[in-house]
C-alpha atoms as a PDB file:
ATOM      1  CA  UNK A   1     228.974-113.901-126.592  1.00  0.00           C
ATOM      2  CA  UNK A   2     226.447-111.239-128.210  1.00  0.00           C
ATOM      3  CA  UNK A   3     225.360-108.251-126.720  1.00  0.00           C
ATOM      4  CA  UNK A   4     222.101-108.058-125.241  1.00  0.00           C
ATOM      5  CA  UNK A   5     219.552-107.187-127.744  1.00  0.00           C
ATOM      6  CA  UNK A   6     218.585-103.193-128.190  1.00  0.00           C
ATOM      7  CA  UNK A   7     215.063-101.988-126.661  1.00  0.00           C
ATOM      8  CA  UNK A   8     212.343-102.822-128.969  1.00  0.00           C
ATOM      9  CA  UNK A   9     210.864 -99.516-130.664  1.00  0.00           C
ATOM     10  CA  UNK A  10     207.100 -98.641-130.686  1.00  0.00           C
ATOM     11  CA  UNK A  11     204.815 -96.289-131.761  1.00  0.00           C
ATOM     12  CA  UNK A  12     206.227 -93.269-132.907  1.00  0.00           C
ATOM     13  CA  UNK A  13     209.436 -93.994-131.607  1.00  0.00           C
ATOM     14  CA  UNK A  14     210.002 -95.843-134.601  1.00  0.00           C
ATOM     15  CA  UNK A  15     209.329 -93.561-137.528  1.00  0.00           C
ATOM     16  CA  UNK A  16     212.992 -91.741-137.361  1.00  0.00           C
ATOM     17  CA  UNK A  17     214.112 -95.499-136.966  1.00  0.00           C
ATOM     18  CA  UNK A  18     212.320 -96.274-140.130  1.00  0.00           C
ATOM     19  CA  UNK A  19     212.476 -93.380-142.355  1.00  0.00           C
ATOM     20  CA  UNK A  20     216.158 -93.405-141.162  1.00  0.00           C
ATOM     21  CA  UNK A  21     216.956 -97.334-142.453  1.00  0.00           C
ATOM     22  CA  UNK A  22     214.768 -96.841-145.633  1.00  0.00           C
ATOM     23  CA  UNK A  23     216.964 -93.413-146.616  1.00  0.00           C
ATOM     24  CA  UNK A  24     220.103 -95.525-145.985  1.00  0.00           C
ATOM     25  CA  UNK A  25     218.825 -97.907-148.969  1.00  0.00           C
ATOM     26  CA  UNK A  26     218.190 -95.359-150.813  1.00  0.00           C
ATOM     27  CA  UNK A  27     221.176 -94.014-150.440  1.00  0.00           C
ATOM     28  CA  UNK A  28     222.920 -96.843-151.429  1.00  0.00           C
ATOM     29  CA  UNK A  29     220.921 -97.774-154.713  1.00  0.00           C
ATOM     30  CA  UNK A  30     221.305 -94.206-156.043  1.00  0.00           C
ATOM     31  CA  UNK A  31     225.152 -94.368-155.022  1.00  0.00           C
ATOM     32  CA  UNK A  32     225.398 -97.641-156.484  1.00  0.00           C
ATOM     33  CA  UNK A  33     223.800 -96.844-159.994  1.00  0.00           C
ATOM     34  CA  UNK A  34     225.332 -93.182-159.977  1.00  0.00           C
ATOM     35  CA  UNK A  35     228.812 -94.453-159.115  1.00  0.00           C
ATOM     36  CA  UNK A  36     228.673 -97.300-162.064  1.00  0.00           C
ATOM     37  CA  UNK A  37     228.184 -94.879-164.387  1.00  0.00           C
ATOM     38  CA  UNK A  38     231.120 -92.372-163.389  1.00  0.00           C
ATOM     39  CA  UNK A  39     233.328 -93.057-160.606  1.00  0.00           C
ATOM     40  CA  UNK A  40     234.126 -96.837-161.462  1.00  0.00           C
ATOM     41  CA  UNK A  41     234.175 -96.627-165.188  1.00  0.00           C
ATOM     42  CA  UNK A  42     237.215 -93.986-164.763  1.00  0.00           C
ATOM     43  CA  UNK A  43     238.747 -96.162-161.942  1.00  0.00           C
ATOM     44  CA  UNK A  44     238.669 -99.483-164.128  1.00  0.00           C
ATOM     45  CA  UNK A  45     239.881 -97.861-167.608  1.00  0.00           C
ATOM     46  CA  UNK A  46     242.370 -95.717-165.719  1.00  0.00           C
ATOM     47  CA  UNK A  47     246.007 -96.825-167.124  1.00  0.00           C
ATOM     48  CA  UNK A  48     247.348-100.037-165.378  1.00  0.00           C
ATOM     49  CA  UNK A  49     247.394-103.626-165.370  1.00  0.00           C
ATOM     50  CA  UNK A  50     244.149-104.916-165.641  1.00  0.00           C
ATOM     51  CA  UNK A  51     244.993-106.082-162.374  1.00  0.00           C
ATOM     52  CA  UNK A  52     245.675-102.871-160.663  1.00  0.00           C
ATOM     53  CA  UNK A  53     242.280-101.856-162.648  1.00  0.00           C
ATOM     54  CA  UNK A  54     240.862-104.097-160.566  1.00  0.00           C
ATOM     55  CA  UNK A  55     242.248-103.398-157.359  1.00  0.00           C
ATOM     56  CA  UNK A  56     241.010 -99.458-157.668  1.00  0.00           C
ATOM     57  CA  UNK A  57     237.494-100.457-157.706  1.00  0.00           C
ATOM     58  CA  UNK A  58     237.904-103.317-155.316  1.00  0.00           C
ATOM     59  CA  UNK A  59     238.941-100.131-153.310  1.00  0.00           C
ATOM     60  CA  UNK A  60     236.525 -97.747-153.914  1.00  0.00           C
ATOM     61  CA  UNK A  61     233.764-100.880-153.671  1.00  0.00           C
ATOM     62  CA  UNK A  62     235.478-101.296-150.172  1.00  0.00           C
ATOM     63  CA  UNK A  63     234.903 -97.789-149.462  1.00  0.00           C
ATOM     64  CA  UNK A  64     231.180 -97.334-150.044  1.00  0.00           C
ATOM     65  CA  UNK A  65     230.128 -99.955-148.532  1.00  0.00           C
ATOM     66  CA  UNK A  66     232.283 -98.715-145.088  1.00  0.00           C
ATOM     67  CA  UNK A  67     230.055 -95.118-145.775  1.00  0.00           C
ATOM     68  CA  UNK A  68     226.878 -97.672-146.133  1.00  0.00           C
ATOM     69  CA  UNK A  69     227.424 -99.789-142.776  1.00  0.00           C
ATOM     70  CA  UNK A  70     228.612 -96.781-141.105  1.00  0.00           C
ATOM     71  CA  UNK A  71     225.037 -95.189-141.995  1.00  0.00           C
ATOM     72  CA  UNK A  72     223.539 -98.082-140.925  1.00  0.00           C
ATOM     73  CA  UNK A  73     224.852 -98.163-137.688  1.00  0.00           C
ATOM     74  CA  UNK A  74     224.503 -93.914-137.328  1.00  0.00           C
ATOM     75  CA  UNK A  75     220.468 -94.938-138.191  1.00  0.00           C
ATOM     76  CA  UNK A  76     221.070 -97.307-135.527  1.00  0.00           C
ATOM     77  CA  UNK A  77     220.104-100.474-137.862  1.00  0.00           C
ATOM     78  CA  UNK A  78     223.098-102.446-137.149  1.00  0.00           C
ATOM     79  CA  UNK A  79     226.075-102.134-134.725  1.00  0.00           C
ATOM     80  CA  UNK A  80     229.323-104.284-135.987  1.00  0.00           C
ATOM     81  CA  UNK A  81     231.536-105.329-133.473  1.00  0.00           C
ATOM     82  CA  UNK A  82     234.674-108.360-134.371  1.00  0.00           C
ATOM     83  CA  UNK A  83     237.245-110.349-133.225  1.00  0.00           C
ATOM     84  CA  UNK A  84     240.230-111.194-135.189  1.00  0.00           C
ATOM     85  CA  UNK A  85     239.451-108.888-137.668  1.00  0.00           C
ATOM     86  CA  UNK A  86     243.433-108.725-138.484  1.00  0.00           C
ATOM     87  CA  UNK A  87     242.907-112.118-140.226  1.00  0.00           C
ATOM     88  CA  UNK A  88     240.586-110.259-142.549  1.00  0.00           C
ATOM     89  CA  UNK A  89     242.829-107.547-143.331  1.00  0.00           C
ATOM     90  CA  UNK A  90     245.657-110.058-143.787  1.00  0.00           C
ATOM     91  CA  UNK A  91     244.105-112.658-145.838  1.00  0.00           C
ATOM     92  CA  UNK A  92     245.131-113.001-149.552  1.00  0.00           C
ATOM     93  CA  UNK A  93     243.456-115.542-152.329  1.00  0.00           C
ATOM     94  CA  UNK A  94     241.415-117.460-150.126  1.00  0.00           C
ATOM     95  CA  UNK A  95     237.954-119.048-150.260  1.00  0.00           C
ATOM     96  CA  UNK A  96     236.165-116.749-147.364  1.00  0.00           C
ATOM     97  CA  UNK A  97     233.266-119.139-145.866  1.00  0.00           C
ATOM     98  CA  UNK A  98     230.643-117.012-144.003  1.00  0.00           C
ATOM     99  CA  UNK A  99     227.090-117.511-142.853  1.00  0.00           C
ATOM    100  CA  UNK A 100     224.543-115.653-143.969  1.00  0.00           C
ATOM    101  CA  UNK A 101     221.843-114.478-141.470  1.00  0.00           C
ATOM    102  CA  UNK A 102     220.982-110.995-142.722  1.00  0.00           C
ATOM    103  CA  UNK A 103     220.820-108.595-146.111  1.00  0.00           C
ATOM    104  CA  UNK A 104     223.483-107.077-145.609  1.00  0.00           C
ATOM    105  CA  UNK A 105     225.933-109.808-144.798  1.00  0.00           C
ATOM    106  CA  UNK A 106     227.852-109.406-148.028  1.00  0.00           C
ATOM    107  CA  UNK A 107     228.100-105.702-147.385  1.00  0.00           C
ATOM    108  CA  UNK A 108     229.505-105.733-144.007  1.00  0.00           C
ATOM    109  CA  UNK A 109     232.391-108.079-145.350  1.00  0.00           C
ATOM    110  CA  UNK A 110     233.579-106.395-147.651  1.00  0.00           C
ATOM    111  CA  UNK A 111     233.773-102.924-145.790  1.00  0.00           C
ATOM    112  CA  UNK A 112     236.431-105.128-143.789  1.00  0.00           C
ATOM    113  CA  UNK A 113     238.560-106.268-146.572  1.00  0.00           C
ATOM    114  CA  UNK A 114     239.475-104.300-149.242  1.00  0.00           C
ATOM    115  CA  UNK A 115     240.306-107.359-151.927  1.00  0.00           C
ATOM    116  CA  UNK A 116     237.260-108.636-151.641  1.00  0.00           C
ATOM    117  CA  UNK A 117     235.249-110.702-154.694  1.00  0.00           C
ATOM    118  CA  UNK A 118     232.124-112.829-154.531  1.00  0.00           C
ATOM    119  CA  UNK A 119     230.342-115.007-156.770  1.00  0.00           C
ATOM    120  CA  UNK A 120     227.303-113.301-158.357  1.00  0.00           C
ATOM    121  CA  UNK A 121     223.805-114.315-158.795  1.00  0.00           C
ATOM    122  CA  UNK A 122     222.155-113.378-162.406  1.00  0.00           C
ATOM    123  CA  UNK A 123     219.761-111.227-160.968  1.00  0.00           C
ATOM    124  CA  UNK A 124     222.143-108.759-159.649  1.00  0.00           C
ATOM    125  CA  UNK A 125     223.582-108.652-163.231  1.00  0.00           C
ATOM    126  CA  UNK A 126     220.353-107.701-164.149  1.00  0.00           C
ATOM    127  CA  UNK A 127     219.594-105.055-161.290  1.00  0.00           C
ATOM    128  CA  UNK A 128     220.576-101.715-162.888  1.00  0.00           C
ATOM    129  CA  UNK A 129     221.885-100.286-159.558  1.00  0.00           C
ATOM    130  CA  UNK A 130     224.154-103.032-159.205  1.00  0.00           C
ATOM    131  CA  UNK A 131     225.489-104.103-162.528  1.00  0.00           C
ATOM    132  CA  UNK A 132     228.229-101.352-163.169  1.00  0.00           C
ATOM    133  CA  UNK A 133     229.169-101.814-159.765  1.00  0.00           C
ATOM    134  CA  UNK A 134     229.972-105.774-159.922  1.00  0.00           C
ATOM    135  CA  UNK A 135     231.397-105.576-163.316  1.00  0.00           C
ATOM    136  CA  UNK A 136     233.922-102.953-162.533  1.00  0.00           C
ATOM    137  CA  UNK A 137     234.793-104.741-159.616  1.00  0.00           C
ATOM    138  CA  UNK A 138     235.175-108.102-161.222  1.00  0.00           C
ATOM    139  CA  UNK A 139     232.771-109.788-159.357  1.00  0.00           C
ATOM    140  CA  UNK A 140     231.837-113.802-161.206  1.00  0.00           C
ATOM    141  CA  UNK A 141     228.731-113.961-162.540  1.00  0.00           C
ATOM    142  CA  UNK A 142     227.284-117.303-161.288  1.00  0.00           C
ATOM    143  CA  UNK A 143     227.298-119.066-164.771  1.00  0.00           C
ATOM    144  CA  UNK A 144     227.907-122.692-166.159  1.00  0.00           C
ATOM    145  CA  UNK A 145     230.375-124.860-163.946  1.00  0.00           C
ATOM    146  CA  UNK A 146     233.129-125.244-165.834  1.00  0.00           C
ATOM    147  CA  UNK A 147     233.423-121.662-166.387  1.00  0.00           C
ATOM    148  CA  UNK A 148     232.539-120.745-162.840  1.00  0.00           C
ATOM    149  CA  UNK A 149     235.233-122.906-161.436  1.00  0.00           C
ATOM    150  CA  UNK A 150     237.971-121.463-164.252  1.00  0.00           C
ATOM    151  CA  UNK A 151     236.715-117.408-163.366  1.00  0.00           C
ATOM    152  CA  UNK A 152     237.484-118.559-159.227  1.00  0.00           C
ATOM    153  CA  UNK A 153     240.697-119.743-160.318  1.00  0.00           C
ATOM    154  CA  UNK A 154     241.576-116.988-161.850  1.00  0.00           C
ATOM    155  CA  UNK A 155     240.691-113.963-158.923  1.00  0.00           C
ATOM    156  CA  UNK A 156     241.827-116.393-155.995  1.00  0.00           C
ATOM    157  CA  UNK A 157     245.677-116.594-158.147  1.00  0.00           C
ATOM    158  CA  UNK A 158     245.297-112.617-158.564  1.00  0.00           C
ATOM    159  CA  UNK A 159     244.814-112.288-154.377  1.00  0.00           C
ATOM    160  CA  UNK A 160     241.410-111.694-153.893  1.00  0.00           C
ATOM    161  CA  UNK A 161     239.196-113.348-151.544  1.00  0.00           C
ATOM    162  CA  UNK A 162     236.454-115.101-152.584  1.00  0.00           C
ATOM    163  CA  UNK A 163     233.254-114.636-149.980  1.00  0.00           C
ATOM    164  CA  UNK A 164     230.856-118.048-150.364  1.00  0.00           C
ATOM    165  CA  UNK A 165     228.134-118.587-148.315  1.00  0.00           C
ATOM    166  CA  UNK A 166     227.161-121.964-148.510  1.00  0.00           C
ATOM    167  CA  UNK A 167     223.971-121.821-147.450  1.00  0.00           C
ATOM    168  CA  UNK A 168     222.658-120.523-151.151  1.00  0.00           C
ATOM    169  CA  UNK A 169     220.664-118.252-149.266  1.00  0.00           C
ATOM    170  CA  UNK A 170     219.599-116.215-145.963  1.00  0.00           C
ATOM    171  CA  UNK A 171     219.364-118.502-142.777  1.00  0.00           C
ATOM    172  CA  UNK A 172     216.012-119.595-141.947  1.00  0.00           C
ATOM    173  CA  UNK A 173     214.419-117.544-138.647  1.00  0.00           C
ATOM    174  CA  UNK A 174     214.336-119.739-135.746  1.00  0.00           C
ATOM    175  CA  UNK A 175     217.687-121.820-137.035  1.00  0.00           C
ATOM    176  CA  UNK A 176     221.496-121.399-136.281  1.00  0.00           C
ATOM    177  CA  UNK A 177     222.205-121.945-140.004  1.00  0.00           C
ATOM    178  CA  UNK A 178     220.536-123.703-143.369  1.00  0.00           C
ATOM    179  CA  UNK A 179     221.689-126.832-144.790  1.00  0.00           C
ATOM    180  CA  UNK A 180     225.446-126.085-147.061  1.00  0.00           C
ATOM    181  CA  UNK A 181     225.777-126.993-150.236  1.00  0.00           C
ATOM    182  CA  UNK A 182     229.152-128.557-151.864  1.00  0.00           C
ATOM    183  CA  UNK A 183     229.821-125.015-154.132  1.00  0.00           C
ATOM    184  CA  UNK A 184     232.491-123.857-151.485  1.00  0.00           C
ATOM    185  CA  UNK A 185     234.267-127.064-150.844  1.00  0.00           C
ATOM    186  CA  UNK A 186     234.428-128.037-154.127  1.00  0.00           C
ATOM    187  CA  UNK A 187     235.943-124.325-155.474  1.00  0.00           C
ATOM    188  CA  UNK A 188     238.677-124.384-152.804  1.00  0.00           C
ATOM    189  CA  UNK A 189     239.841-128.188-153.638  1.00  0.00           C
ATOM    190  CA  UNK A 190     239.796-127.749-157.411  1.00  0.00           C
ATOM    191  CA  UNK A 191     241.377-125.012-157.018  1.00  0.00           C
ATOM    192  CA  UNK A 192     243.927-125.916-154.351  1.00  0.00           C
ATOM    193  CA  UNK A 193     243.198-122.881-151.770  1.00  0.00           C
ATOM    194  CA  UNK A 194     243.004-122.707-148.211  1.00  0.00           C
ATOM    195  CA  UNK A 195     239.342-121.306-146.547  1.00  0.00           C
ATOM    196  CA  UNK A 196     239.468-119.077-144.041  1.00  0.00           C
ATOM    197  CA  UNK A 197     235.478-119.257-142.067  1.00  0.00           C
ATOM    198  CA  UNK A 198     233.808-116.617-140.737  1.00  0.00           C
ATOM    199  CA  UNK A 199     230.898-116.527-138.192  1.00  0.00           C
ATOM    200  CA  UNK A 200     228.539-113.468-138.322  1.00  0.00           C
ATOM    201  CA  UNK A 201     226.835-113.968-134.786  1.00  0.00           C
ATOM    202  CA  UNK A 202     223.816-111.740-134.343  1.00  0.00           C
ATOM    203  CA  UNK A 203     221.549-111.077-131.035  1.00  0.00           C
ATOM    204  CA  UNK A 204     218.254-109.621-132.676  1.00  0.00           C
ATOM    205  CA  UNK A 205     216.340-111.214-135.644  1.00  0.00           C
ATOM    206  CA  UNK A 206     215.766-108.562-138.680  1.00  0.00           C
ATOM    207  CA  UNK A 207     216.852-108.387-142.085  1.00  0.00           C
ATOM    208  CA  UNK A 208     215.940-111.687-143.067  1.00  0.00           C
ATOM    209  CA  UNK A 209     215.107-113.621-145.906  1.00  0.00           C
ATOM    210  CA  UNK A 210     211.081-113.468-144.582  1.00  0.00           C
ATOM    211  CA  UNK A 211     211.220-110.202-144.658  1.00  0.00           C
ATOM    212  CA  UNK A 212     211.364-107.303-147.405  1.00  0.00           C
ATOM    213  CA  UNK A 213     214.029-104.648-147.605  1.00  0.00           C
ATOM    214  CA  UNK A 214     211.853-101.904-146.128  1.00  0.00           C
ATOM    215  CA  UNK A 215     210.878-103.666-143.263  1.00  0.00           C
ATOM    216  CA  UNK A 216     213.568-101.934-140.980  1.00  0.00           C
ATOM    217  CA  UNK A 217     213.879-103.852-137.817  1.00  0.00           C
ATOM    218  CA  UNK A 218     212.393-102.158-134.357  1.00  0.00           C
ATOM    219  CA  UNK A 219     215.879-103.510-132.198  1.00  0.00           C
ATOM    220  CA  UNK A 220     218.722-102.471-133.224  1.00  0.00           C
ATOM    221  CA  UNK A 221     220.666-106.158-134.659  1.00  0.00           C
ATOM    222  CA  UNK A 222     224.020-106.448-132.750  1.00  0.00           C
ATOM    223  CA  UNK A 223     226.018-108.416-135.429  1.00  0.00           C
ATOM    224  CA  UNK A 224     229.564-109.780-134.043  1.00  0.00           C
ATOM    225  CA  UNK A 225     232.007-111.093-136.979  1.00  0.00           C
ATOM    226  CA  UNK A 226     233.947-113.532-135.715  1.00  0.00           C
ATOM    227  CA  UNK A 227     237.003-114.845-137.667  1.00  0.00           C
ATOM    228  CA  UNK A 228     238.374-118.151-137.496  1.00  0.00           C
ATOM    229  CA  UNK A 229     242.157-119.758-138.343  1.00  0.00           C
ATOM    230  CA  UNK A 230     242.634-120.737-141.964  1.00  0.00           C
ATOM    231  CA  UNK A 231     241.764-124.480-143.095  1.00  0.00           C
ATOM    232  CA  UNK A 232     244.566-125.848-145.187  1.00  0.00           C
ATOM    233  CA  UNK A 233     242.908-127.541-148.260  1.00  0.00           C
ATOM    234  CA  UNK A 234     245.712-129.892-147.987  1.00  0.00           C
ATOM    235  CA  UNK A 235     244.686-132.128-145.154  1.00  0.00           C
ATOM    236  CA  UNK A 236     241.993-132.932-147.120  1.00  0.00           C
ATOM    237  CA  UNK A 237     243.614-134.014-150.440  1.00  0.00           C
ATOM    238  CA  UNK A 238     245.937-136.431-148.469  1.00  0.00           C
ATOM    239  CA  UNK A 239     242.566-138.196-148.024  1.00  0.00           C
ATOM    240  CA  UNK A 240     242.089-140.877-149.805  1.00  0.00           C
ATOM    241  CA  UNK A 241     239.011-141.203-152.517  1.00  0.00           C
ATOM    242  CA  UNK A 242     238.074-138.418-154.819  1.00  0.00           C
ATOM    243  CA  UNK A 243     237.215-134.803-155.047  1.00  0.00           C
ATOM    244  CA  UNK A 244     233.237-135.837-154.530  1.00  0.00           C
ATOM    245  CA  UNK A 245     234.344-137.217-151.273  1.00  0.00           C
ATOM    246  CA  UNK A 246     236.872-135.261-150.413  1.00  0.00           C
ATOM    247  CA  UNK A 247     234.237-132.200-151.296  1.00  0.00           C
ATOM    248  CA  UNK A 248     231.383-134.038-148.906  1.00  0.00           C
ATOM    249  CA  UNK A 249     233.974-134.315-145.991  1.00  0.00           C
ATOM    250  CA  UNK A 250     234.643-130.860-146.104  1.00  0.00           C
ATOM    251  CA  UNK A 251     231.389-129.155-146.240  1.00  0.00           C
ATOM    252  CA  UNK A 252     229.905-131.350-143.123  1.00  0.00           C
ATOM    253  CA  UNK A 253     233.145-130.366-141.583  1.00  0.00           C
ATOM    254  CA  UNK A 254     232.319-126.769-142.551  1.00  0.00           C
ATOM    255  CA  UNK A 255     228.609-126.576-141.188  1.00  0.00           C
ATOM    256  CA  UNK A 256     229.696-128.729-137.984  1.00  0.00           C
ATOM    257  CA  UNK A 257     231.901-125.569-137.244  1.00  0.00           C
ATOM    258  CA  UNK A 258     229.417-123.203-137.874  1.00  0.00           C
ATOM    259  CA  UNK A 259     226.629-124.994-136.056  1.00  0.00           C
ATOM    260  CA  UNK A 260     229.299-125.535-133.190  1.00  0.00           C
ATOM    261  CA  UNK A 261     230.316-121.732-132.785  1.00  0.00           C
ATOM    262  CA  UNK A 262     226.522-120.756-133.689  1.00  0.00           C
ATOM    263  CA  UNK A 263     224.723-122.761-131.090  1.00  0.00           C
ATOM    264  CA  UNK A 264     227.341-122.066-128.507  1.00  0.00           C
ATOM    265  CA  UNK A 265     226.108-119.525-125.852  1.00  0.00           C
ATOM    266  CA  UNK A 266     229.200-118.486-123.186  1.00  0.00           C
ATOM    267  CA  UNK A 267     227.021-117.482-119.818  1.00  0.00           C
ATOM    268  CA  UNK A 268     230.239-115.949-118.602  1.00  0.00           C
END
């Protein structure tokens, strides 16, 4: 169940609200471009296995964005609250399925699991307060399939979880979640890896994809991460047919679980 929402600000009531949430971006892009160009770069060419390379920025990527949620919630932007978090903390190599109803989805996750990867759009290649950090960290770049599929393979045998979100994109305001593509199902069966799914429940709308960054919302957005038990990729290559329908059985079973936990509302 989420919290009730936060009291709406007004007026001038929300100017510290405001210049407080823009700051925190801020923040974060000038920590994000200043920290590609020293911090990281030391961390990845440090001596080690390019594995452990990897790990200390995974860290220190873990560790920033902690400092950036817990900004957002001291501007009172966001409050975080979970259950089964453990499962998080635990998890190693698996395909991490989450919905994605806010901007800061990504960040929240992975200031809760410190061997964290995701797969990454070309724009944020291409953003220079962002590119060092994703490199560094060994982030995918969101290329050609073949080679997409073959770079997942490789960071889910090192450990690290891979965060989808099947949607493609932010939910739509005024719907539990958007339609989920076959990207997710189809990584985790060609690569033979279990999925662990993740609900991000939230009680206030804000932070969407209608509107912009700076448009800090006036309630404070209670977001609840909620983490499920691991689906065994197995169960679904005893099916019979192929990976297409193997991949088409999964994802419907994927957004019937999120719609299911999403559009349930306990009254107790």
């Amino acid at each position: 169940m989420t919290d009730t929402p936060a009291v709406r600000l007004t007026g001038l009531a929300y100017v510290p609200r405001w210049i407080g949430g823009v700051s925190c971006y801020i923040t974060f892009g000038i920590g994000g471009l200043l920290s590609s160009l020293t911090i990281l770069p030391l961390l990845r060419f440090w001596p080690g296995t390019e594995l452990e390379r990897i790990r200390r920025v995974q860290q220190a990527v873990h560790i920033m964005f902690r400092a950036f949620v817990y900004m957002l919630t001291w501007t009172g932007v966001i409050k975080v609250s979970s259950d089964n978090i453990a499962r998080l903390a635990s998890a190693k190599g698996r395909v991490v399925i989450v919905n994605h109803p806010t901007l800061v989805d990504v960040v929240v996750l992975i200031s809760l699991m410190p061997n964290a990867g995701c797969i990454v759009k070309q724009g944020i290649w291409r953003n220079p307060f962002m590119r060092g950090v994703v490199a560094c960290a060994g982030y995918i770049p969101n290329r050609g399939a073949e080679l997409l599929l073959e770079d997942c393979r490789h960071v889910l045998k090192s450990g690290t979880n891979l965060i989808i979100f099947p949607e493609g994109t932010r939910t739509v305001l005024g719907t539990s979640i958007n339609s989920f593509a076959r990207g997710a199902a189809n990584i985790a069966l060609r690569t033979k890896t279990d999925l662990l799914p993740v609900v991000l429940r939230t009680n206030a709308p804000g932070l969407s994809k209608q509107e912009a960054w700076y448009q800090i919302p006036r309630r404070t957005i209670g977001m609840r991460v909620e983490v499920g038990e691991t689906i065994d990729h197995i169960r679904y290559d005893a099916m019979a047919g192929g990976d297409a329908k193997m991949a088409r059985q999964l994802t419907r079973d994927l957004e019937d679980y999120f719609k299911t936990n999403l559009e349930h509302n306990e009254t107790t």
